[in-house]
Protein backbone atom coordinates (compact mmCIF):
# COMPACT_ATOMS: atom_id res chain seq x y z
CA UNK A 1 0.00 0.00 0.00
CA UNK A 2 3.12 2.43 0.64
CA UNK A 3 3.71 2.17 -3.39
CA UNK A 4 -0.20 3.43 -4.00
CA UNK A 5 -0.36 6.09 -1.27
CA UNK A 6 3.73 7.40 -2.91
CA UNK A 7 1.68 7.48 -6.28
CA UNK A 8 -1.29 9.11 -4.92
CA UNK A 9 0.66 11.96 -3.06
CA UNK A 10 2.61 12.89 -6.02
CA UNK A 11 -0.42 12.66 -8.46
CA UNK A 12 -1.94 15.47 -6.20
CA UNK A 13 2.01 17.54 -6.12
CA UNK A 14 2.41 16.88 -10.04
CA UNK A 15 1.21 20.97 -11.13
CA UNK A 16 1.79 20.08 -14.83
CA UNK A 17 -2.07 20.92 -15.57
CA UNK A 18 -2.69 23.99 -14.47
CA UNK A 19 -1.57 25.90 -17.26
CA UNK A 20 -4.26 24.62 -19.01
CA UNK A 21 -6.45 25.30 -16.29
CA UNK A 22 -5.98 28.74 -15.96
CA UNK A 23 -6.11 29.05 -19.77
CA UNK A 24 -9.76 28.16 -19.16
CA UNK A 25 -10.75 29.90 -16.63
CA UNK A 26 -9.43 33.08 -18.62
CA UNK A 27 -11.45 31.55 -21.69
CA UNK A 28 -14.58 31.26 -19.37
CA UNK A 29 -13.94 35.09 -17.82
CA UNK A 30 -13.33 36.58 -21.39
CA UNK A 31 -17.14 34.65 -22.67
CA UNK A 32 -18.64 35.96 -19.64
CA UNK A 33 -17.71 39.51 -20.59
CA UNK A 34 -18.93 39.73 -23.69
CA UNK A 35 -22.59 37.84 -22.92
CA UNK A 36 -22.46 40.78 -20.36
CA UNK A 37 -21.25 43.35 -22.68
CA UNK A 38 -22.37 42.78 -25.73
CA UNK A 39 -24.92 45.74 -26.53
CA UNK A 40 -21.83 47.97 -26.00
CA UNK A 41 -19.46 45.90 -27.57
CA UNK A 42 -21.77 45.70 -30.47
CA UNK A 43 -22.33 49.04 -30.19
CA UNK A 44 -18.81 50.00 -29.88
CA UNK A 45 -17.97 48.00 -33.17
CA UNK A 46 -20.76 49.55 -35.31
CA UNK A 47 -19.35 53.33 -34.36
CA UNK A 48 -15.50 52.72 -34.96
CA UNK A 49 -16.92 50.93 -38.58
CA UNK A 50 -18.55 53.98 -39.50
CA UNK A 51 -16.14 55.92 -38.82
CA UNK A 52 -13.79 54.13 -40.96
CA UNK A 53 -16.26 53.94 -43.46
CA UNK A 54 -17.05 57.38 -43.11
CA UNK A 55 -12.95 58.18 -43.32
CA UNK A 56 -12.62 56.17 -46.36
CA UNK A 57 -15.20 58.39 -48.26
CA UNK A 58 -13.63 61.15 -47.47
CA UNK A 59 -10.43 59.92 -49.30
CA UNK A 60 -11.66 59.04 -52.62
């Protein structure tokens, strides 16, 4: 049992995974943002494309 309780201590020290782990909890933060967000965001978008748009005219 010494063998099993060795493999079970350093299963829990081994840190190798939590890269990826904190990858998705940044993932998860980022998608909750823009659910929360996203009548500005979208709103935000549609004035900086008009303004391009509007910039672009203005040049030819």
């Amino acid at each position: 049992m010494s063998w099993l309780s060795k493999a079970f201590t350093d299963f829990l020290k081994d840190e190798s995974g939590m890269g990826v782990v904190e990858i998705i909890l940044i993932i998860v933060v980022l998608i909750a943002m823009v659910l929360i967000f996203k009548e500005q965001i979208t709103a935000l978008v549609k004035n900086i494309w008009e303004s391009i748009n509007k910039s672009a005219k203005e040049i030819y």
